[in-house]
N, C-alpha and C. Protein backbone atom coordinates (compact mmCIF):
# COMPACT_ATOMS: atom_id res chain seq x y z
N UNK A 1 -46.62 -13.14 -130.66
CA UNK A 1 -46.89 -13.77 -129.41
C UNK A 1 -46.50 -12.85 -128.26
N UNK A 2 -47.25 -13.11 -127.05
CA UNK A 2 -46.83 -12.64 -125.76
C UNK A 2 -45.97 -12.96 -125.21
N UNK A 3 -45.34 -12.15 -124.70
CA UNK A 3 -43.90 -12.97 -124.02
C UNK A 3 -44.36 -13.22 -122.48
N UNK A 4 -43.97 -13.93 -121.76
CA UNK A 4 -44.00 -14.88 -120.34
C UNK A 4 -44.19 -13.37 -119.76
N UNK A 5 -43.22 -12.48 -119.78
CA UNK A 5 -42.99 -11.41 -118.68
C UNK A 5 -44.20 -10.00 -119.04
N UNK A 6 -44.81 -9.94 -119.96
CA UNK A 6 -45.96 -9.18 -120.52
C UNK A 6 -47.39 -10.23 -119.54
N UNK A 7 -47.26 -11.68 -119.61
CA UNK A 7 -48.47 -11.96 -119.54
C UNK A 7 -48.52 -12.07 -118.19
N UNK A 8 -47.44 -12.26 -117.49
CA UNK A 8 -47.55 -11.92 -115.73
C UNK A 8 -48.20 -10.77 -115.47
N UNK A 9 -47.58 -9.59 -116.13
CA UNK A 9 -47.92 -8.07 -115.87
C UNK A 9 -49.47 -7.93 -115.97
N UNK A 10 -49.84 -8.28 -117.15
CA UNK A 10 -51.23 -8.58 -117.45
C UNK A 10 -52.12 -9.14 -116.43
N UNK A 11 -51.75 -10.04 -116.12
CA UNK A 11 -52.48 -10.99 -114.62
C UNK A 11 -52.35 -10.25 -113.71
N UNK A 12 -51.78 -10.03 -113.60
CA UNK A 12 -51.14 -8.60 -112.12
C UNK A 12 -52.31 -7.75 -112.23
N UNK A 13 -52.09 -7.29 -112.82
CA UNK A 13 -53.13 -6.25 -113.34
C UNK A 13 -54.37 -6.24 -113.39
N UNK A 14 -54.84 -7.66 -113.66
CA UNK A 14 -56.24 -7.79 -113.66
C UNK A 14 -56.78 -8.74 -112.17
N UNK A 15 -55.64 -9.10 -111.87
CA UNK A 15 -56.25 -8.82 -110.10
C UNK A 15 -56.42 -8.20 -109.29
N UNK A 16 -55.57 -7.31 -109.65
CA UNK A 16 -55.29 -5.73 -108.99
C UNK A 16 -56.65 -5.09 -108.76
N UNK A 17 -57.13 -4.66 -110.19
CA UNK A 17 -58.62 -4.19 -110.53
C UNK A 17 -60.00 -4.91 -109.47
N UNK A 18 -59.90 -5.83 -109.42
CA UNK A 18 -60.61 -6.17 -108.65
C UNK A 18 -60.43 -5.97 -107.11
N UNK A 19 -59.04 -6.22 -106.63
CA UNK A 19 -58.88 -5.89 -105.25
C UNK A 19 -59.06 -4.09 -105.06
N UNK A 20 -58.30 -3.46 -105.95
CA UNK A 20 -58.63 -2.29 -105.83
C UNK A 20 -60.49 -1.62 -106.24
N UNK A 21 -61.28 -2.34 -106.56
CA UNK A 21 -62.68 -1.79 -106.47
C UNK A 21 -63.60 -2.34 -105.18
N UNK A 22 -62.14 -3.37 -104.68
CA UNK A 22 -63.17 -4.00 -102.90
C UNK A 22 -62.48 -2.80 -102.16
N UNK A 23 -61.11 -2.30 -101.99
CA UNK A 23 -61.09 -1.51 -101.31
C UNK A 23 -62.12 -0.47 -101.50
N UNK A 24 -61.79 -0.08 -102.24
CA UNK A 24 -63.20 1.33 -102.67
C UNK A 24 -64.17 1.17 -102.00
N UNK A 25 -64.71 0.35 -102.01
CA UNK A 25 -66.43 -0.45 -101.37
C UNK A 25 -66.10 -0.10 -99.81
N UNK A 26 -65.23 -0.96 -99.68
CA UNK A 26 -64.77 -1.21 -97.91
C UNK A 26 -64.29 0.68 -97.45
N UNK A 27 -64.33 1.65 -98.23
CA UNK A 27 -63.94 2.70 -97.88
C UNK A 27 -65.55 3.26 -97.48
N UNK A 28 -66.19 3.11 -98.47
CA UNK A 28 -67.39 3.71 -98.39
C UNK A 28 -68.47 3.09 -97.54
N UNK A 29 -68.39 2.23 -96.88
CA UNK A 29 -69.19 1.46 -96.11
C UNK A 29 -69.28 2.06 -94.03
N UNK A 30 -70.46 2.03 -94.01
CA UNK A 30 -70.22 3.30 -92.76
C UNK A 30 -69.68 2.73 -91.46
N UNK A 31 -69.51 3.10 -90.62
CA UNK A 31 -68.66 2.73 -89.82
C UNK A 31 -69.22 1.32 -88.88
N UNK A 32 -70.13 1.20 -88.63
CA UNK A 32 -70.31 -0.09 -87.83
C UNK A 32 -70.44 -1.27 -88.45
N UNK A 33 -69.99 -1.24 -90.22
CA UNK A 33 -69.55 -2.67 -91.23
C UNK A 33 -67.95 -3.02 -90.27
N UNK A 34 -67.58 -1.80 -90.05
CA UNK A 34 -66.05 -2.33 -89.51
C UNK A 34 -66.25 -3.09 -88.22
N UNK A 35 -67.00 -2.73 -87.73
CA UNK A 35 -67.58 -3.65 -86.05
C UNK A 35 -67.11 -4.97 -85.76
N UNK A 36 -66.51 -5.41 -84.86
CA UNK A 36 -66.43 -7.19 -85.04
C UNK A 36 -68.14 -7.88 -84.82
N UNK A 37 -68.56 -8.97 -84.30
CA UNK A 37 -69.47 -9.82 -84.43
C UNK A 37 -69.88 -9.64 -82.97
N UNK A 38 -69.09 -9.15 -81.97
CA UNK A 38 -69.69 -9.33 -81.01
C UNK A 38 -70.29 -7.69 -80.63
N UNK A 39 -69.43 -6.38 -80.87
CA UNK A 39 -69.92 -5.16 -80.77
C UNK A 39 -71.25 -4.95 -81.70
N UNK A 40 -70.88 -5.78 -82.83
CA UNK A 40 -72.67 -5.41 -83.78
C UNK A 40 -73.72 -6.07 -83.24
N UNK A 41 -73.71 -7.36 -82.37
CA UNK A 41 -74.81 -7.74 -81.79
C UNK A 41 -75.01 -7.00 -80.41
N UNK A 42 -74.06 -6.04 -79.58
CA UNK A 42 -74.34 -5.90 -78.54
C UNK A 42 -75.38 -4.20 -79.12
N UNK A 43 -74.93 -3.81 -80.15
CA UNK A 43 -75.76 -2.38 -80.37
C UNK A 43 -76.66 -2.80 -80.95
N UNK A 44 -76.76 -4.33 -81.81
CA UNK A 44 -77.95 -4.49 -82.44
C UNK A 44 -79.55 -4.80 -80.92
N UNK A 45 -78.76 -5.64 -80.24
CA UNK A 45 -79.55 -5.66 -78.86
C UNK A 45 -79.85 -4.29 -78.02
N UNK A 46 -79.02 -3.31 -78.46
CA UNK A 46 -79.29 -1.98 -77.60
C UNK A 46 -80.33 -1.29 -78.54
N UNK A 47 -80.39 -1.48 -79.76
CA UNK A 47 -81.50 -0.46 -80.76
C UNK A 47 -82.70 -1.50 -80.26
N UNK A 48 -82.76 -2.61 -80.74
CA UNK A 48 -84.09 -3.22 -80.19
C UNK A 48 -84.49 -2.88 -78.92
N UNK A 49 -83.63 -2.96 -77.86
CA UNK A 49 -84.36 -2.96 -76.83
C UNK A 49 -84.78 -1.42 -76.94
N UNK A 50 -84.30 -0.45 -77.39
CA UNK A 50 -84.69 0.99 -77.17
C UNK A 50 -85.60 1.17 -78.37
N UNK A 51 -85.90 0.32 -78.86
CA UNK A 51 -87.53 0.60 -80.07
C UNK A 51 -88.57 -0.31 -78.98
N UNK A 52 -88.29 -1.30 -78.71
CA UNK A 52 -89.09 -1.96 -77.71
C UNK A 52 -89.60 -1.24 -76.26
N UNK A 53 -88.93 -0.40 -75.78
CA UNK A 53 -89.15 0.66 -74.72
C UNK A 53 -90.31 1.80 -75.42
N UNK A 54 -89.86 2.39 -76.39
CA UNK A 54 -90.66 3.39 -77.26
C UNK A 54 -91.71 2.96 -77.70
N UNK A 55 -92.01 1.90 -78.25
CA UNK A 55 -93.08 1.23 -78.92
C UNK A 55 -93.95 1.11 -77.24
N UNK A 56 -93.15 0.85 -76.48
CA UNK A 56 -94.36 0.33 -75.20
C UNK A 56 -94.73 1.42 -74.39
N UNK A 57 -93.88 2.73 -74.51
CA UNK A 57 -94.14 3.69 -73.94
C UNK A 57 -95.20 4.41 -74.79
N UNK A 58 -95.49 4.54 -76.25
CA UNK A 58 -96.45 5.11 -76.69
C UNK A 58 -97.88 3.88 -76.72
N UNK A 59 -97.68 2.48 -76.65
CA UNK A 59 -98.80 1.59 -76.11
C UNK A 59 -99.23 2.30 -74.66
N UNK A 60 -98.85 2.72 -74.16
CA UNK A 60 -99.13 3.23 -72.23
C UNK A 60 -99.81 4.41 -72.22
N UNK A 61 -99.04 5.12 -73.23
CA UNK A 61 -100.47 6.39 -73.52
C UNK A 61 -101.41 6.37 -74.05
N UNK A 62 -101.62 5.08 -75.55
CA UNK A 62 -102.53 5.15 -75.87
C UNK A 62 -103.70 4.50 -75.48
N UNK A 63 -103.01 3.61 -74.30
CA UNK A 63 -104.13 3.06 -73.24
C UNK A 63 -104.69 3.99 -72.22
N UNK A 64 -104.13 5.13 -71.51
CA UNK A 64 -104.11 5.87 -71.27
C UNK A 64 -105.48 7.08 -71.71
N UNK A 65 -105.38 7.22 -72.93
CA UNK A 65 -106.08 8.56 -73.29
C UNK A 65 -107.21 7.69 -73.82
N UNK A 66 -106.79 6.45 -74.28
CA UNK A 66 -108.66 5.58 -74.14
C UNK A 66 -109.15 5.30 -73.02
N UNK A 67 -108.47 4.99 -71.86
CA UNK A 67 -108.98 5.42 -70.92
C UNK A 67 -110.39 6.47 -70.31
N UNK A 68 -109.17 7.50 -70.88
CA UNK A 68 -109.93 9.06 -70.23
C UNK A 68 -110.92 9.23 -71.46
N UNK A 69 -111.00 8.81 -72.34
CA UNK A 69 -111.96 8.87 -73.59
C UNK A 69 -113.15 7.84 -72.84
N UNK A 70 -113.22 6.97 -72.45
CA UNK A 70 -113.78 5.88 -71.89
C UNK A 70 -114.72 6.61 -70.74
N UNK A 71 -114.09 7.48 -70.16
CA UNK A 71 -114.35 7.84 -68.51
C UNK A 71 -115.03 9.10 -69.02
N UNK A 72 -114.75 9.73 -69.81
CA UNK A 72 -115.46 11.10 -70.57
C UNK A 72 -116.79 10.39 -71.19
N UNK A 73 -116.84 9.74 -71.62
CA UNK A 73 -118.38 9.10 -72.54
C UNK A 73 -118.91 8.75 -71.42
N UNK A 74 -118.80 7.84 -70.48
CA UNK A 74 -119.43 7.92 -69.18
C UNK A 74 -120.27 8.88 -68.36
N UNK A 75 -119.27 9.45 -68.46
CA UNK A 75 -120.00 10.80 -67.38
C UNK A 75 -120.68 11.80 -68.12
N UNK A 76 -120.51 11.60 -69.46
CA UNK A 76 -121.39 12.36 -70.58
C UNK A 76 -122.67 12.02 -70.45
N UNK A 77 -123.10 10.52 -70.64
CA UNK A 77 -123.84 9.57 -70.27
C UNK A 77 -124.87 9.69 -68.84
N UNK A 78 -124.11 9.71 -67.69
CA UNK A 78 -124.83 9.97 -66.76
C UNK A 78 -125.69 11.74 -66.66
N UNK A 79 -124.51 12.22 -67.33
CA UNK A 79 -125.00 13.81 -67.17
C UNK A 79 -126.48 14.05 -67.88
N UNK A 80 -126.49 13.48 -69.26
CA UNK A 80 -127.79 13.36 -69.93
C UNK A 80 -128.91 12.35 -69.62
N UNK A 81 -128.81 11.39 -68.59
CA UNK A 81 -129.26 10.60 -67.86
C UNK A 81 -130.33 11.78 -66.70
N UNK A 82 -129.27 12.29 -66.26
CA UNK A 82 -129.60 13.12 -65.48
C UNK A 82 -130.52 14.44 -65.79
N UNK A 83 -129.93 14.94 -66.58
CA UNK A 83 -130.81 16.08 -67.40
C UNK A 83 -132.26 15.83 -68.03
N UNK A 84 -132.31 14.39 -68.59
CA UNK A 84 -133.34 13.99 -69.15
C UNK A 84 -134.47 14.13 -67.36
N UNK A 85 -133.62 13.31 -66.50
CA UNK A 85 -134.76 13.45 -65.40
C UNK A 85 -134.83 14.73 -65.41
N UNK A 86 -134.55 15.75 -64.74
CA UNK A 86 -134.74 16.97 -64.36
C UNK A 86 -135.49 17.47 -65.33
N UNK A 87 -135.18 17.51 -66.26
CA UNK A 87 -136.65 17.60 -67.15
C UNK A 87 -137.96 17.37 -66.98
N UNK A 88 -138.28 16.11 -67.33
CA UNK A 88 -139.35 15.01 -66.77
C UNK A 88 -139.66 15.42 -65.65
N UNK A 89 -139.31 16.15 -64.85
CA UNK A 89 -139.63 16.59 -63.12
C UNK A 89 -140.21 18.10 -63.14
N UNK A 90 -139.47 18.93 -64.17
CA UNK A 90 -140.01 19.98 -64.32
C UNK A 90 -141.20 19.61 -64.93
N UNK A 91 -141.58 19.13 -66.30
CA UNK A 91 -142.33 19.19 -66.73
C UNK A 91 -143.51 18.74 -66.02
N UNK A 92 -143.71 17.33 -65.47
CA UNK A 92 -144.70 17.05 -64.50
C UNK A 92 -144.89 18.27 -63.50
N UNK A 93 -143.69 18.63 -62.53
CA UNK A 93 -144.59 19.82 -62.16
C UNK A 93 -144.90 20.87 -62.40
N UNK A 94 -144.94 21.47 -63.53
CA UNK A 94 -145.77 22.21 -64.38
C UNK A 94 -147.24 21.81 -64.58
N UNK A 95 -147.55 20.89 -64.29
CA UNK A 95 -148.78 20.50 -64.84
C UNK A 95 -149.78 21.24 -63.96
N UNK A 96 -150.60 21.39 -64.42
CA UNK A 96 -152.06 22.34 -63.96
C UNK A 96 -152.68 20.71 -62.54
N UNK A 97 -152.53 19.94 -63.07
CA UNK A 97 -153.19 18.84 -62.01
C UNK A 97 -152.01 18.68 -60.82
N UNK A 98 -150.73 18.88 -60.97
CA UNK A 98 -149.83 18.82 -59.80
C UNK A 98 -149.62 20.24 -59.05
N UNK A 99 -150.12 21.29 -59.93
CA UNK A 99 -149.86 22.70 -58.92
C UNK A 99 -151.63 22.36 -58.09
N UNK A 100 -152.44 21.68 -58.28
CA UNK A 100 -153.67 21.82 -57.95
C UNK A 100 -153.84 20.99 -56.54
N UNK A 101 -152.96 19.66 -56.96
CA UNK A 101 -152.94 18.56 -55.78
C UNK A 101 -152.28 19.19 -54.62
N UNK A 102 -150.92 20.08 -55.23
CA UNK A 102 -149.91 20.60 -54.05
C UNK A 102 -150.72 21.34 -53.03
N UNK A 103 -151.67 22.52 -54.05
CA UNK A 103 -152.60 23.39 -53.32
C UNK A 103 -153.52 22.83 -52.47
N UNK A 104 -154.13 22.09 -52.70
CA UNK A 104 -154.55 21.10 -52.02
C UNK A 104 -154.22 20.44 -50.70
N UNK A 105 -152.90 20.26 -50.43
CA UNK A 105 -152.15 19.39 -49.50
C UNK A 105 -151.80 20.73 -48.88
N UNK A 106 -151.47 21.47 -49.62
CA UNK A 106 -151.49 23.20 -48.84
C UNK A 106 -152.09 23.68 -48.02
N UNK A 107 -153.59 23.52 -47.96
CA UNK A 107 -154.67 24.11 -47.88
C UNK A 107 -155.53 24.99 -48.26
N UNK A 108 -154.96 25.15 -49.35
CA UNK A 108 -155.80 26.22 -50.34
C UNK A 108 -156.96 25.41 -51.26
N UNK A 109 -157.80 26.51 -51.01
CA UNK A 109 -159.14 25.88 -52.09
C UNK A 109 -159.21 26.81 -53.14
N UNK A 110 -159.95 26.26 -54.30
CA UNK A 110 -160.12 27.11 -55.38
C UNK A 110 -161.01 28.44 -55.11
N UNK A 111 -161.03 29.62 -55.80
CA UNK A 111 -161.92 30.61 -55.44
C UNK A 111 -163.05 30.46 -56.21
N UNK A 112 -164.07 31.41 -55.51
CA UNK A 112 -165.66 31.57 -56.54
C UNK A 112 -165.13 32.08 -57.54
N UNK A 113 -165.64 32.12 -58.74
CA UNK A 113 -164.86 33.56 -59.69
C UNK A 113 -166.20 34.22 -59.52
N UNK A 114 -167.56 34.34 -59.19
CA UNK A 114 -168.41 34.76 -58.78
C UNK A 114 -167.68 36.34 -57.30
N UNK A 115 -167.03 35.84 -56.95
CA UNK A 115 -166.08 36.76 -55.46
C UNK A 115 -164.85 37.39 -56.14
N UNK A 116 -164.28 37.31 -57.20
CA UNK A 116 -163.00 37.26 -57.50
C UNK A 116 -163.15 38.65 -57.75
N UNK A 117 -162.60 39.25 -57.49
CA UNK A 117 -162.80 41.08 -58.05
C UNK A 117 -161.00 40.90 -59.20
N UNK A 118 -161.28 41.85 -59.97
CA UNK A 118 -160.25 41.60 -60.98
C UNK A 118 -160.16 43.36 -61.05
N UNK A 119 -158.56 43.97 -61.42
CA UNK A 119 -158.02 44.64 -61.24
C UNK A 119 -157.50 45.13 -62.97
N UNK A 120 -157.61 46.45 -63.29
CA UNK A 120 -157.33 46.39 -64.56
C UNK A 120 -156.09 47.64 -64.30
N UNK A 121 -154.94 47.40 -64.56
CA UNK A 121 -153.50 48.37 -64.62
C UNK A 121 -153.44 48.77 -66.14
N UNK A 122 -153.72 50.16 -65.97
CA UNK A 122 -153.31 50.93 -67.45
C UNK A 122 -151.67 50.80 -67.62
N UNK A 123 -150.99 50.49 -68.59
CA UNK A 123 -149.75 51.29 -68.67
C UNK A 123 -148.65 49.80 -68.68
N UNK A 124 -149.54 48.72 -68.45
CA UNK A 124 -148.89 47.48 -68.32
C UNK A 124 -148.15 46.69 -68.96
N UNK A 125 -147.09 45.94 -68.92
CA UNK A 125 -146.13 45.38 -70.03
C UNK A 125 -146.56 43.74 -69.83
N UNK A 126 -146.73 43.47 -70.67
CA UNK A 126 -146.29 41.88 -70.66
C UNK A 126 -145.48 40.69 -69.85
N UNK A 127 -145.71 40.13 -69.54
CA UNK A 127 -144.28 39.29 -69.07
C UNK A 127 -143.80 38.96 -69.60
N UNK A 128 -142.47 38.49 -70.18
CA UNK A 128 -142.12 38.15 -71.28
C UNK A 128 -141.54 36.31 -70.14
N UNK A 129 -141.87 35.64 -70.88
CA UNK A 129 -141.26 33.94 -70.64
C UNK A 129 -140.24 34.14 -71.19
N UNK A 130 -138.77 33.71 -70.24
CA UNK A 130 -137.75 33.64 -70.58
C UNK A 130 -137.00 32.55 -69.89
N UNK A 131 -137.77 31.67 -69.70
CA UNK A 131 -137.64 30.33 -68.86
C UNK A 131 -136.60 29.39 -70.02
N UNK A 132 -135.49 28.96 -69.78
CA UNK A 132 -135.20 27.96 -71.03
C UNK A 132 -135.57 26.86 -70.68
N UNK A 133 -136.46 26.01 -70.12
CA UNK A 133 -136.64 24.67 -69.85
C UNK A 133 -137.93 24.64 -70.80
N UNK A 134 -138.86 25.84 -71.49
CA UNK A 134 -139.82 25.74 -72.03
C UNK A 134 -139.32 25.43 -72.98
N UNK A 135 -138.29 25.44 -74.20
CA UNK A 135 -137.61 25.18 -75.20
C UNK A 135 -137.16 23.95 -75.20
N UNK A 136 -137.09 23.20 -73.83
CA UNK A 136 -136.54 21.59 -74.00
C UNK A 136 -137.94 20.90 -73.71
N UNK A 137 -138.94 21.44 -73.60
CA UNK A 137 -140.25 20.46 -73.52
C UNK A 137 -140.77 20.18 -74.07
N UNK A 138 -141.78 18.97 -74.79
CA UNK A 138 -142.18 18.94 -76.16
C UNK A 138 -143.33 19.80 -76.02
């Protein structure tokens, strides 16, 4: 049998073990477990509010650069709006019936080709068309 003064020691002992593996814990636990109740809610309110600032400061840019994404497709928009006319304007006046009307309103008349004396240059180059609006016309 156990004697009375063995089975105290024993009990001792096996409470011990347990208090000594909470200290352990409570050693390793990082520093703001030690915090009272009112310092952990006042930093828990300071991290929120400073993720809540960040979160709204990158919402502000990304309203921001859709914005200017917004305002860029726009004016992309008008620019080819625009280009398409200027086109359409060249091309009409190119036409053989609008250089004819202009001449016209000019005062120029067509010639005899019967009168037309024609000129022949030895030694002559080509013109070469180097117009780029002929490349955007159908």
């Amino acid at each position: 049998m156990i004697s009375l003064k063995e089975r105290t020691t024993a009990q001792r002992m096996a409470r011990a073990r347990p208090a000594l593996a909470a200290r352990r814990r409570r050693q390793l636990y990082p520093l703001f477990f030690n915090m009272g109740p009112v310092a952990l809610s006042i930093t828990s309110v300071l991290l929120i509010g400073l993720m809540a600032v960040l979160y709204l400061s990158q919402l502000g840019q990304a309203v921001a650069a859709n914005q200017q994404i917004q305002d860029m497709r726009n004016k992309q928009a008008d620019l080819l709006r625009q280009n398409q006319d200027l086109i359409s304007t060249i091309a009409q006046e190119r036409s053989p019936a609008y250089i004819a009307a202009k001449a016209q309103q000019m005062g120029l008349v067509p010639a005899d080709p019967n009168t037309v004396q024609v000129l022949i240059v030895s030694k002559l180059q080509p013109v070469q068309d180097d117009d780029p609006y002929n490349a955007l016309l159908p």
